[in-house]
Protein backbone atom coordinates (compact mmCIF):
# COMPACT_ATOMS: atom_id res chain seq x y z
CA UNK A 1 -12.92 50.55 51.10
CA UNK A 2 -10.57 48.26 49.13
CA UNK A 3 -6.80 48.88 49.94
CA UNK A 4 -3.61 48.44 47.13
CA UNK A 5 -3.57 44.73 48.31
CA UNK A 6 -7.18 43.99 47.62
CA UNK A 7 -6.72 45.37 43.82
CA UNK A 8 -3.32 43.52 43.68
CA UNK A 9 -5.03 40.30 42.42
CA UNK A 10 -7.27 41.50 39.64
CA UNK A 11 -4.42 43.65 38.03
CA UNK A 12 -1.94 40.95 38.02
CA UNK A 13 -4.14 38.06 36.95
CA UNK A 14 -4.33 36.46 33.35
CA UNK A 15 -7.85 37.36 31.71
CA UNK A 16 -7.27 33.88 30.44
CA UNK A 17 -6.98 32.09 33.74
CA UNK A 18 -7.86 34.71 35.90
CA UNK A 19 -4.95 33.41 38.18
CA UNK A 20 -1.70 35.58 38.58
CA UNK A 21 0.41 35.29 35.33
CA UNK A 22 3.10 32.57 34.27
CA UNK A 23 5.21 33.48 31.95
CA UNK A 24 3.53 36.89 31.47
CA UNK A 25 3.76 37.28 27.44
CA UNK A 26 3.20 40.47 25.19
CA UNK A 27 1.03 40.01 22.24
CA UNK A 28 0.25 42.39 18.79
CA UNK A 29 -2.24 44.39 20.47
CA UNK A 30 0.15 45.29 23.69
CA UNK A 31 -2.51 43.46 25.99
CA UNK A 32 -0.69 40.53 28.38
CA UNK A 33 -1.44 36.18 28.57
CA UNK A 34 0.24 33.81 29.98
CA UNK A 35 2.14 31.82 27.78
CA UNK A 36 0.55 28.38 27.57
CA UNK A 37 -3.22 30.19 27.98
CA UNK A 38 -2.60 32.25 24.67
CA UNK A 39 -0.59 29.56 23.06
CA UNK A 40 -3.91 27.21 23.97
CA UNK A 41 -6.29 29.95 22.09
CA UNK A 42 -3.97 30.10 19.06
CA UNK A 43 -3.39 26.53 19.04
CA UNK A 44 -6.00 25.87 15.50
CA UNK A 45 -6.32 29.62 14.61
CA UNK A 46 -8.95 29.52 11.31
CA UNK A 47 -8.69 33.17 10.55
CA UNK A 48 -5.61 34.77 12.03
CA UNK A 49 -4.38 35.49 15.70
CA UNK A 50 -7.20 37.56 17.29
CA UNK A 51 -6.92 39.15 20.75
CA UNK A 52 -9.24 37.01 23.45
CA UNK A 53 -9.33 40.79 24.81
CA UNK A 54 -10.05 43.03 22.49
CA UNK A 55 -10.42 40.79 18.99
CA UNK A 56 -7.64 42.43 17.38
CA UNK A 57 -6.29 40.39 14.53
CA UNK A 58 -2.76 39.94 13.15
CA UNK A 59 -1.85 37.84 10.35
CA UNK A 60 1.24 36.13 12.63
CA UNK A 61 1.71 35.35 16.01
CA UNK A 62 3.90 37.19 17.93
CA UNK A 63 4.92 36.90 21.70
CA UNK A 64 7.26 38.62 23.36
CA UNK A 65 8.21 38.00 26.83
CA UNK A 66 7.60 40.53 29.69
CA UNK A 67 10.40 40.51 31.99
CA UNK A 68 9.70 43.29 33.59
CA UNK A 69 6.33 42.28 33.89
CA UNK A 70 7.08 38.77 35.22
CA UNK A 71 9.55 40.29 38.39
CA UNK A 72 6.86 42.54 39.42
CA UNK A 73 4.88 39.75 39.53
CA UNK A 74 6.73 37.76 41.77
CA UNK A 75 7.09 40.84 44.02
CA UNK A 76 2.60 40.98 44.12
CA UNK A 77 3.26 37.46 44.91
CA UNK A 78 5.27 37.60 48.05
CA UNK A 79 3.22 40.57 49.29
CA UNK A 80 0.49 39.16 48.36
CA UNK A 81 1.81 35.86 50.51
CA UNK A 82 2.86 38.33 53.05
CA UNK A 83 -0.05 39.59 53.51
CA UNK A 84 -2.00 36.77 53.61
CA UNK A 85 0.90 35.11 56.26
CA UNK A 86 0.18 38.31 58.42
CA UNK A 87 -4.08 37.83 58.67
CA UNK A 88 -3.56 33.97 59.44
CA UNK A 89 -0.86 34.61 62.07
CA UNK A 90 -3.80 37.34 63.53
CA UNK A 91 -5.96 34.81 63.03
CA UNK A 92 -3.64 31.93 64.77
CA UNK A 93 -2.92 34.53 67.74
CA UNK A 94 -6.66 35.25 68.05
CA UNK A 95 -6.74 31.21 68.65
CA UNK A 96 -3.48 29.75 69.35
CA UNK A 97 -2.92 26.88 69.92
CA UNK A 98 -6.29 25.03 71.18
CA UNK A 99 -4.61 23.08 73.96
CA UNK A 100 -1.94 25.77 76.23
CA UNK A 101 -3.74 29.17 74.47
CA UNK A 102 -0.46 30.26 73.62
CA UNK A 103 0.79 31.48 69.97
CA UNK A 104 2.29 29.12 67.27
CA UNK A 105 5.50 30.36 66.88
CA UNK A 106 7.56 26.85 65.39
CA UNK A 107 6.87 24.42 62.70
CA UNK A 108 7.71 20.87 63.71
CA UNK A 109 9.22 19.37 60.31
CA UNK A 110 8.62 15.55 61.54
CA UNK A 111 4.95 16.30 62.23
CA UNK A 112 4.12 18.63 59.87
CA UNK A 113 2.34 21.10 62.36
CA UNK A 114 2.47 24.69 64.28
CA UNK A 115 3.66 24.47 67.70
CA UNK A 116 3.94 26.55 70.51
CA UNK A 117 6.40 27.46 72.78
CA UNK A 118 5.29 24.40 75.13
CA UNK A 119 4.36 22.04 72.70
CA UNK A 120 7.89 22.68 71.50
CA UNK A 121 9.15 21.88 74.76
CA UNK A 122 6.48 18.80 75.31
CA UNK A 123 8.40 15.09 75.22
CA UNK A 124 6.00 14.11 71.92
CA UNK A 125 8.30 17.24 69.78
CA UNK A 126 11.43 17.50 72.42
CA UNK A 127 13.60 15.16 69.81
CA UNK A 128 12.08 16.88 66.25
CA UNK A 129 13.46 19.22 64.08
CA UNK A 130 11.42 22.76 64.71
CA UNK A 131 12.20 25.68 62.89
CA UNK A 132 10.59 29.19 63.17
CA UNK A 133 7.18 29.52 61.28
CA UNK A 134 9.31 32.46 58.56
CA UNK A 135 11.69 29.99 58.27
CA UNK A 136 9.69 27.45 57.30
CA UNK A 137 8.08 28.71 55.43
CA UNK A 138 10.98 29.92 53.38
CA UNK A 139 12.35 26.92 53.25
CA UNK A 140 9.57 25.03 52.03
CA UNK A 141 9.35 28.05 49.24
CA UNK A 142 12.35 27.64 47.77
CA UNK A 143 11.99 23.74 47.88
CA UNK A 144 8.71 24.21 45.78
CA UNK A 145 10.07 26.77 43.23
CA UNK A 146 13.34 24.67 42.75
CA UNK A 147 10.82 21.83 41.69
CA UNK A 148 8.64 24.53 40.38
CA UNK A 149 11.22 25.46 38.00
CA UNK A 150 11.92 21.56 37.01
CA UNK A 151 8.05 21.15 36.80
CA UNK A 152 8.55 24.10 34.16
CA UNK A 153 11.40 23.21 32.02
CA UNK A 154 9.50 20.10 31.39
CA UNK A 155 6.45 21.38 29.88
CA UNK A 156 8.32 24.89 27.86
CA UNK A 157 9.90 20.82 26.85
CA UNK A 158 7.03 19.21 26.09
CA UNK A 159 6.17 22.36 24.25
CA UNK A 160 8.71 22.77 22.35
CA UNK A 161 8.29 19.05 21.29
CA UNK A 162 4.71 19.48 20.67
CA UNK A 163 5.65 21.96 18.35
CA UNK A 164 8.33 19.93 16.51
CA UNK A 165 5.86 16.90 16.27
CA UNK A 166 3.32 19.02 14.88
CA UNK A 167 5.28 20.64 12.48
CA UNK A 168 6.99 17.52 11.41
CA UNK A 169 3.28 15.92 11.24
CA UNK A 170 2.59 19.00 8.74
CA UNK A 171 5.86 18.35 6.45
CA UNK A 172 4.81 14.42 6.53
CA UNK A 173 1.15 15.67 4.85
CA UNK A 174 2.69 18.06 3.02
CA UNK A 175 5.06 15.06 1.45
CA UNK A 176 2.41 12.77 1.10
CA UNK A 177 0.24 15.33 -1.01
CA UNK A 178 3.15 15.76 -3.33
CA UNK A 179 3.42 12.13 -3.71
CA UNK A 180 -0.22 12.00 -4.62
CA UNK A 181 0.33 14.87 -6.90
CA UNK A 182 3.46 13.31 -8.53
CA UNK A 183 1.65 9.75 -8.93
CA UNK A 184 -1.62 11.41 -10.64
CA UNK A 185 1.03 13.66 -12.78
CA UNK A 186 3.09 10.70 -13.84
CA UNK A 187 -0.19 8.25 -14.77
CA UNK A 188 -2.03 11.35 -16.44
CA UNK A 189 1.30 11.76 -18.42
CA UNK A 190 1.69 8.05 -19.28
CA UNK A 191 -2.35 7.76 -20.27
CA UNK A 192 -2.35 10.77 -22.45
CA UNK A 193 1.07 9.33 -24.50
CA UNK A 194 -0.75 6.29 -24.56
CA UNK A 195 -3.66 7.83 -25.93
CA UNK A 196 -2.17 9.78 -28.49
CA UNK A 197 0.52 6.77 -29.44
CA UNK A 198 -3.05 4.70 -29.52
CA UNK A 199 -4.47 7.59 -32.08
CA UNK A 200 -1.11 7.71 -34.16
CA UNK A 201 -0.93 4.36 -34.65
CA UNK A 202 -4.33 3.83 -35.33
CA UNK A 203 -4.35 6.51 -37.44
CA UNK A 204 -1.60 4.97 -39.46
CA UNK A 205 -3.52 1.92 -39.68
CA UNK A 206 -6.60 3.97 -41.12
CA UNK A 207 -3.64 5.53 -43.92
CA UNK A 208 -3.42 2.04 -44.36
CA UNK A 209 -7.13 1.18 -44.76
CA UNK A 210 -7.74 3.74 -47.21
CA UNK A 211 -4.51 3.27 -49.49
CA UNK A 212 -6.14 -0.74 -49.59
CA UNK A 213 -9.53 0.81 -50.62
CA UNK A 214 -8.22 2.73 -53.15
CA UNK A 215 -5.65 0.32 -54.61
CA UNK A 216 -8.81 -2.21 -53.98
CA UNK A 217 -11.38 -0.14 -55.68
CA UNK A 218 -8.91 0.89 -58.87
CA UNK A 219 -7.56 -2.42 -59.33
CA UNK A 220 -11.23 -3.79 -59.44
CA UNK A 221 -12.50 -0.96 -61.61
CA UNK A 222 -9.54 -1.64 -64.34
CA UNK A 223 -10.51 -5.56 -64.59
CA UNK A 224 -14.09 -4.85 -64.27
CA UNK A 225 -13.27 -2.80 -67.74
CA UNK A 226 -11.33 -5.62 -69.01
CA UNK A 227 -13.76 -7.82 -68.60
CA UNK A 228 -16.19 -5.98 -69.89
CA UNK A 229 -14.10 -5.50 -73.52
CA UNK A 230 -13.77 -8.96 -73.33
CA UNK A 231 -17.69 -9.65 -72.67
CA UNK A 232 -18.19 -7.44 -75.89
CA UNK A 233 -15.42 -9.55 -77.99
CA UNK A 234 -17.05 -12.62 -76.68
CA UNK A 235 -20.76 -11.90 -77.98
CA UNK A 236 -19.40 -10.79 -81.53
CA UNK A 237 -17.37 -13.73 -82.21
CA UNK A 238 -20.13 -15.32 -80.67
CA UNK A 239 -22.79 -13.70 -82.94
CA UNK A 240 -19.71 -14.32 -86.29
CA UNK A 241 -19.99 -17.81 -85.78
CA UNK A 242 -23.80 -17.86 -85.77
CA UNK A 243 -23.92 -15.90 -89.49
CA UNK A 244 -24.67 -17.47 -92.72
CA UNK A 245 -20.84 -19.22 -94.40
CA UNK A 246 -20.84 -16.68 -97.02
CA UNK A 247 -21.08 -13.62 -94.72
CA UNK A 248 -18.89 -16.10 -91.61
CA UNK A 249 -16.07 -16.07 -94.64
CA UNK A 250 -16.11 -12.35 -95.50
CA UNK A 251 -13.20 -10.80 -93.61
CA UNK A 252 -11.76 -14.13 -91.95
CA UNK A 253 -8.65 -13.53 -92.02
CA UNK A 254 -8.61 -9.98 -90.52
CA UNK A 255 -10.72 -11.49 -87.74
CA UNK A 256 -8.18 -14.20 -87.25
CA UNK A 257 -5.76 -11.86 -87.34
CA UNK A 258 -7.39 -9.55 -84.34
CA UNK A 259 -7.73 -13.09 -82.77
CA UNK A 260 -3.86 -13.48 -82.90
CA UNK A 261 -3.72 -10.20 -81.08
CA UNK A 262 -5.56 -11.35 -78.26
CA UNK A 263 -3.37 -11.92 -75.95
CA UNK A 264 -4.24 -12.31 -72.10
CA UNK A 265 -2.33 -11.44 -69.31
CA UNK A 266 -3.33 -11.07 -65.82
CA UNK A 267 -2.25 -7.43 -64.26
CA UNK A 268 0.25 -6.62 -61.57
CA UNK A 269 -1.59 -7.08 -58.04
CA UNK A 270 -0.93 -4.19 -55.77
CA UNK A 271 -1.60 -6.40 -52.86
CA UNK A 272 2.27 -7.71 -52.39
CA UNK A 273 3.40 -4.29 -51.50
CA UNK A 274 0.05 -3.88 -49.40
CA UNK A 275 1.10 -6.73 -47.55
CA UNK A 276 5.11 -5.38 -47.19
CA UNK A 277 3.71 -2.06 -45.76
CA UNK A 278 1.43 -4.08 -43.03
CA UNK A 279 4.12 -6.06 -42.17
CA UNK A 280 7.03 -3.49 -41.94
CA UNK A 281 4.28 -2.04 -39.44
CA UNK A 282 4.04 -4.88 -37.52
CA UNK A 283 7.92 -5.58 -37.03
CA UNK A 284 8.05 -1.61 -35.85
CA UNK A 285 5.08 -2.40 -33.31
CA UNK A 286 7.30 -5.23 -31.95
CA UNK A 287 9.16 -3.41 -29.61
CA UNK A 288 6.25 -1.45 -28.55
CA UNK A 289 4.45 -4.35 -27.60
CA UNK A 290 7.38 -5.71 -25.33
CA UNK A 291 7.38 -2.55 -23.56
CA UNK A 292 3.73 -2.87 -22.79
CA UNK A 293 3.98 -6.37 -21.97
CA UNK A 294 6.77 -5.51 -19.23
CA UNK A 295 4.40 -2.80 -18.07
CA UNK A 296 1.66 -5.13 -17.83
CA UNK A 297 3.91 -8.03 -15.74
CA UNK A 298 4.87 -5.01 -13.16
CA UNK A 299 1.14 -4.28 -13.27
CA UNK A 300 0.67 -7.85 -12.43
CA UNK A 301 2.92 -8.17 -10.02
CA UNK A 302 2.15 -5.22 -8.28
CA UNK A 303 -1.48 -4.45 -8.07
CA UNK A 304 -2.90 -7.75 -6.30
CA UNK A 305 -3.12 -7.21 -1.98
CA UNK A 306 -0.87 -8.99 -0.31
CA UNK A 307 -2.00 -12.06 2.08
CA UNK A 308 -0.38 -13.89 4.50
CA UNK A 309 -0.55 -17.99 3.99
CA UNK A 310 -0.79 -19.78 6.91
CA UNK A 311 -0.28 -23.95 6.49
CA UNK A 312 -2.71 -26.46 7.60
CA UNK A 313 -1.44 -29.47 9.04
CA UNK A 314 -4.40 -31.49 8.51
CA UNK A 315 -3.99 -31.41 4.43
CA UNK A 316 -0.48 -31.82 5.26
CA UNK A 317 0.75 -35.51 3.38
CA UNK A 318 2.18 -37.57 6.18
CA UNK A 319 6.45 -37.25 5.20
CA UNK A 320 5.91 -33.64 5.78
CA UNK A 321 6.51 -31.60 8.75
CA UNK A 322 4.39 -28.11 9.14
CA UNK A 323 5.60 -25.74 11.49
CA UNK A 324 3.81 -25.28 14.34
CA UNK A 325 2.72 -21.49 13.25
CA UNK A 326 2.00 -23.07 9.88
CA UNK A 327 4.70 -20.36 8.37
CA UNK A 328 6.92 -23.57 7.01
CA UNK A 329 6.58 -27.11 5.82
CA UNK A 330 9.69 -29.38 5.05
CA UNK A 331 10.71 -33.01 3.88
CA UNK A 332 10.89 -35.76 6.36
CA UNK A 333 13.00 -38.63 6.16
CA UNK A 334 10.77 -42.07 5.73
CA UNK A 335 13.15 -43.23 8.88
CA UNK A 336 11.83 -40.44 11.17
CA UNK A 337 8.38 -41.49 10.47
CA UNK A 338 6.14 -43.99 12.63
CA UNK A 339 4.33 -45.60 9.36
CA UNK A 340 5.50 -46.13 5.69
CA UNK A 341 5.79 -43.49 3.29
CA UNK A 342 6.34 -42.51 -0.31
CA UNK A 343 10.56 -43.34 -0.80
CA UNK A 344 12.58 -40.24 -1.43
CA UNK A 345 13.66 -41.87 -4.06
CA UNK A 346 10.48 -42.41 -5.89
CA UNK A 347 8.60 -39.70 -7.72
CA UNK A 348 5.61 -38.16 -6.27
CA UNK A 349 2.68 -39.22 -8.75
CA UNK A 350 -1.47 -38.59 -8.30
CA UNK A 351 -3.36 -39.43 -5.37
CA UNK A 352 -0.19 -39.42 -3.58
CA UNK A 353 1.36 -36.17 -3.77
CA UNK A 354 3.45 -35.10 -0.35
CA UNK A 355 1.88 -31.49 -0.63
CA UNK A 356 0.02 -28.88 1.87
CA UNK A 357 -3.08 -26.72 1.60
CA UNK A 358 -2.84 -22.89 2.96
CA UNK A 359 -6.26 -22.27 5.55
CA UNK A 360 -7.01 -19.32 3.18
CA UNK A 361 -9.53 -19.53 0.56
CA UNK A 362 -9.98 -16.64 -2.32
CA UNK A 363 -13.27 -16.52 -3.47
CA UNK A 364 -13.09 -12.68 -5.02
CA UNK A 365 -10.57 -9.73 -5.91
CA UNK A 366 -6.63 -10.12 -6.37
CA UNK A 367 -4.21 -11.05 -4.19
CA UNK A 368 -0.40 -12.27 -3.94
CA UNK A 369 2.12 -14.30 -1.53
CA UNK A 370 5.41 -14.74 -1.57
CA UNK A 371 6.90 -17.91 -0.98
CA UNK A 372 10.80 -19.06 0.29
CA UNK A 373 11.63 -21.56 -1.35
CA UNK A 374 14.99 -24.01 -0.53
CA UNK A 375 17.62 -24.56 -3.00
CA UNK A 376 18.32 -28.48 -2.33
CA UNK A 377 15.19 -30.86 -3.20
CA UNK A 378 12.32 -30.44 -5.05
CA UNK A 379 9.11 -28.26 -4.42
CA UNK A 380 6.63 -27.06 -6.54
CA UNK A 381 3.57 -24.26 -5.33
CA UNK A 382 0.42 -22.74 -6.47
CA UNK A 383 -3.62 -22.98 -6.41
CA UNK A 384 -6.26 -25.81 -6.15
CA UNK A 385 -9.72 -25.57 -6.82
CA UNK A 386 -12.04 -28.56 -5.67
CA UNK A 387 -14.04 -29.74 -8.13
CA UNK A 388 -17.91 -29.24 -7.72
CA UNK A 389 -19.21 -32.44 -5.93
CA UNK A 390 -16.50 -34.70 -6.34
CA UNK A 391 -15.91 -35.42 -2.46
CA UNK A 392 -12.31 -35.76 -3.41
CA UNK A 393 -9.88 -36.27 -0.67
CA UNK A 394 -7.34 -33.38 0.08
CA UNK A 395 -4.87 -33.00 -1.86
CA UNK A 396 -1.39 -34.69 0.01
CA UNK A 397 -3.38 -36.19 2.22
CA UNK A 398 -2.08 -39.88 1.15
CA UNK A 399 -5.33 -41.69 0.05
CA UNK A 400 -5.82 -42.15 -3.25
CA UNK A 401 -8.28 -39.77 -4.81
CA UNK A 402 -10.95 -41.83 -6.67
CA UNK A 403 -11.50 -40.87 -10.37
CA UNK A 404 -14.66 -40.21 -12.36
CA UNK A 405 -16.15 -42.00 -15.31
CA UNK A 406 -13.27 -39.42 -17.60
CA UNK A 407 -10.49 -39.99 -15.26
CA UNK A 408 -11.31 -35.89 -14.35
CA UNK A 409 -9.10 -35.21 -11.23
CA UNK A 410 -11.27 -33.94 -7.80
CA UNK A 411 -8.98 -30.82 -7.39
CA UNK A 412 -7.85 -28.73 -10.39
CA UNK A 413 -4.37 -27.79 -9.98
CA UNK A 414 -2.41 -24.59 -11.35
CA UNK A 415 1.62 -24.83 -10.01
CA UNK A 416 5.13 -24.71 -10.56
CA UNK A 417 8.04 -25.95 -9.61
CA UNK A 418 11.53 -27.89 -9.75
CA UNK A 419 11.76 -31.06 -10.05
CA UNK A 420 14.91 -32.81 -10.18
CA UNK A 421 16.75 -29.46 -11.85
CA UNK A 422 14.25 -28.70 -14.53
CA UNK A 423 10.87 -26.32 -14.11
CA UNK A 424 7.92 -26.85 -14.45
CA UNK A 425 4.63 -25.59 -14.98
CA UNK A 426 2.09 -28.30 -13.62
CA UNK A 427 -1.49 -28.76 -13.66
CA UNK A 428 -3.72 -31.75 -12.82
CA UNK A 429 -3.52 -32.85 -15.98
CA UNK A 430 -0.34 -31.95 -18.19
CA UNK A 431 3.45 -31.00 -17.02
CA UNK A 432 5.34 -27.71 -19.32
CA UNK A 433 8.58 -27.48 -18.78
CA UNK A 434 9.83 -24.47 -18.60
CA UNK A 435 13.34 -22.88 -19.24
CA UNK A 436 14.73 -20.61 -16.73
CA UNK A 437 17.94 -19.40 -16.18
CA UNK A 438 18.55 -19.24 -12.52
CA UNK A 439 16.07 -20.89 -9.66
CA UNK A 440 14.85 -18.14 -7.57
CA UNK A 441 14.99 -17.57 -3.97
CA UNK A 442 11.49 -15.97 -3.25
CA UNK A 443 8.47 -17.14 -5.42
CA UNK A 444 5.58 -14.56 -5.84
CA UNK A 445 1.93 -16.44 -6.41
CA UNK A 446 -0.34 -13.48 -7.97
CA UNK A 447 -4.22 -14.66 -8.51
CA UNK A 448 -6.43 -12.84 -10.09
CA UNK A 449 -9.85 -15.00 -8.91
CA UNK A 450 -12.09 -12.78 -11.86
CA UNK A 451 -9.99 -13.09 -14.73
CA UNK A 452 -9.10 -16.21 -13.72
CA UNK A 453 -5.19 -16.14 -13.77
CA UNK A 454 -2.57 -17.41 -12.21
CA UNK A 455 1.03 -15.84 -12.54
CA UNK A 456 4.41 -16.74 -10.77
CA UNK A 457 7.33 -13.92 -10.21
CA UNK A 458 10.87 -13.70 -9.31
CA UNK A 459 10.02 -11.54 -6.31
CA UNK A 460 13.81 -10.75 -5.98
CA UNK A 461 14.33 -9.78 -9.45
CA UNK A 462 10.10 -9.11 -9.44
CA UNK A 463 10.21 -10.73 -13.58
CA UNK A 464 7.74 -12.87 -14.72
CA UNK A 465 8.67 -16.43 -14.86
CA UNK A 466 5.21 -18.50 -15.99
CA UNK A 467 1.64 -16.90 -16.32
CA UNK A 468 -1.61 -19.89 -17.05
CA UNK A 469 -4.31 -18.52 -19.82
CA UNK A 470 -6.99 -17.41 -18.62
CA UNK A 471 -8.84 -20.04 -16.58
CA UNK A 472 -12.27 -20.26 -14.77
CA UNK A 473 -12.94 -20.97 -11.07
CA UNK A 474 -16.77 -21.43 -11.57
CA UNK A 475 -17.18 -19.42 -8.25
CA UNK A 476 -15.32 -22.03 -6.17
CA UNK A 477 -12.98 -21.08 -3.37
CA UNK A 478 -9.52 -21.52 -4.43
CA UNK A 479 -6.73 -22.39 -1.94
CA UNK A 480 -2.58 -21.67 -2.16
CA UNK A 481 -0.89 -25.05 -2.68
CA UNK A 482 2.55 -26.43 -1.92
CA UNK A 483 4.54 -29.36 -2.67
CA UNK A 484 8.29 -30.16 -1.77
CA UNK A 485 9.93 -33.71 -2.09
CA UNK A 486 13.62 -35.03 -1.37
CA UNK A 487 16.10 -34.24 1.01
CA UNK A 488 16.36 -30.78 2.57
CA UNK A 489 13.19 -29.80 0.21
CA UNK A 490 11.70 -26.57 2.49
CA UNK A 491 9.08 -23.86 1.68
């Protein structure tokens, strides 16, 4: 028959874990887990907190520690210990120890094994620390629940942080959702004013329209009349001057005299005011369109993907030095170099350019870079587009690039720049100047490869200093290009 001991397991065990409970825990249903086994089950709960027992549900978890519980416990343990410490000593008397047949009664510390009374007393243990096999054992106890304990504040830690992390992950979602929701609130906000500004506007035009068509169709119907009178006047003078001289003279003078009265004058066109109206509505559209316009630049500058450029040396024009990470390309001095080079003082012209090519190549889609730019020298930056079979030499490269029957330059060129104090917007083929106030820091070099465009922002104050029409690339890969020139000139 089973005694108390033998039952002592089963009724102090976890149903979990089936091992003797840690941190014995209460739940809704008044059945006991262990903490981390019931915290485990109820880690991704999908319909409330059921039991693992008895499948009771509650809406919200609840736990509360069993103290009680948890010292009973630890008195099942040390009988339980005890009584197991009792059946191996019974056991260890049966045998002893294997060598004098006597019972191990000390615990050699150095060694790590149960000694007997002459073993003890043997030269091998005579200079070892022995202690008696209870208090050992003790000992050894209360060295494993000290780091027990530190074993345990560690993971209720690592719990507690596991918790934190997980609800902070939850309030991160939970703020990125609402950004979502604000961002599709805000652009269905701005498309429907747009939309309905679109349908006023439009709608005044069509006021417009119609007020024309009217004014059109009553002007024309009042000199279609006129003219009409004066088709009828026409024939009957017409058919007077075709009658016989004594019935042409009858009345003369009263015909003359309706003659006299004829007097044409064009009417008052309606068209003048028609033309104030569609102007006034133009002027009131101005501001309007600026607004859109600066929506349009932000647009620009923010929707292309950024891409990182990285410089290739062998483009590179031979007065310049690339960095070795190809992040950075500067002037040289023509002294520093081991062959001649373009003069400082002379302008950069075609063929000759001291400029760089980036490794990338766009072939598709929209993307940006932003460029540092030095305030002492010259520099200018953009995109070049080889022409299709030319065989042109790169760009900077030093040789001069041979021209076609129509002087067409090999690479195709969209930039800007300062040179010498005044901006610039440069292609292969023309300079603009431009007129802006300050020269910025950080240059932003937006391409947008299916439209065709090339724009150029102050990325500090992120305005719009220099957009290129619309432009084609003819499916060619296009490549960032720099250019600086003069003394301290860096990018």
């Amino acid at each position: 028959s089973r005694g108390p001991m033998d039952a002592l397991p089963g009724e102090a065990s976890c149903p979990i874990c089936r091992e003797f409970f840690r941190e014995p825990v209460s739940i809704h249903c008044g059945h006991h887990f262990c903490r981390s086994c019931i915290e485990r089950c109820w880690e991704w709960p999908t319909a409330g907190f059921a039991c693992p027992r008895c499948r009771c549900r509650a809406p919200q978890r609840s736990l509360r520690p069993s103290r009680e519980l948890e010292r009973v416990l630890e008195i099942a343990r040390r009988l339980s210990r005890g009584a197991a410490l009792g059946t191996e000593e019974e056991e260890e008397e049966e045998g002893g120890c294997q060598r004098h047949r006597e019972p191990l009664e000390v615990f050699c510390k150095e060694d790590g094994a149960l000694l007997c009374a002459i073993c003890r007393e043997s030269r091998a243990h005579r200079g070892h620390t022995v202690l008696p096999v209870p208090e050992a054992v003790r000992e050894y106890e209360e060295q494993i629940q000290a780091r027990l304990q530190t074993l345990k504040d560690g993971r209720d830690k690592l719990l507690e942080f596991r918790e934190d992390e997980m609800r902070r992950n939850w309030e991160c979602l939970e703020k990125t959702e609402a950004e979502r929701q604000r961002i599709l609130s805000q652009f269905q906000g701005l498309r429907l004013s747009l939309e309905e500004l679109s349908c006023r506007l439009l709608a005044r035009l069509g006021d417009l329209e119609s007020d024309i068509g009217k004014v059109q169709e009553e002007n024309v119907t009042s000199l279609t009349k006129e003219i009409s009178r004066l088709d009828s006047r026409v024939r009957e003078l017409e058919e007077k001057c075709q009658q016989p001289a004594r019935t042409f003279l009858q009345d003369i003078n009263s015909t003359l005299s309706s003659l006299g009265k004829e007097n044409l004058q064009l009417p008052p066109s309606p068209l003048p005011e028609l033309e104030k109206k569609i102007h006034h509505f133009r002027e009131e559209n101005i501001l309007l369109e600026e607004t859109l316009r600066s929506v349009r630049d932000i647009l620009a500058f923010e929707l292309p993907e950024k891409m990182t450029v990285t410089l290739d040396p062998s483009t590179a024009h031979p007065q310049l030095l690339v960095a070795p990470d190809g992040s950075s390309v500067s002037w040289e001095s023509a002294q520093n170099l081991p062959g001649d080079g373009p003069e400082p003082e002379q302008e950069p012209g075609p063929g000759t350019d001291p400029s760089v090519l980036g490794r990338e190549g766009v072939t598709a889609g929209r993307r940006c870079w932003d460029v540092q730019v030095a305030p002492a020298g010259s520099w200018a930056l953009g995109v070049a587009r080889e022409t299709p079979g030319s065989g042109a030499e790169t760009p900077g490269s030093g040789a001069e690039t041979p021209r076609s029957g129509a002087e067409t330059p090999e690479w195709e060129l969209w930039s800007m720049g300062l040179c010498q104090g005044q901006f610039w917007a440069l292609t292969s083929l023309e300079r603009i100047p431009l007129f802006a106030t300050q020269a910025p820091s950080r240059v932003r070099v937006a391409l947008d490869y299916e439209r065709g465009q090339v724009a150029f922002f102050d990325a500090e104050k992120r305005s719009l200093i220099f957009a290129f029409p619309a432009a084609s690339f003819e499916g060619q890969s296009v490549r960032p290009w720099f250019l600086v020139w003069g003394e301290g000139s860096r990018i």
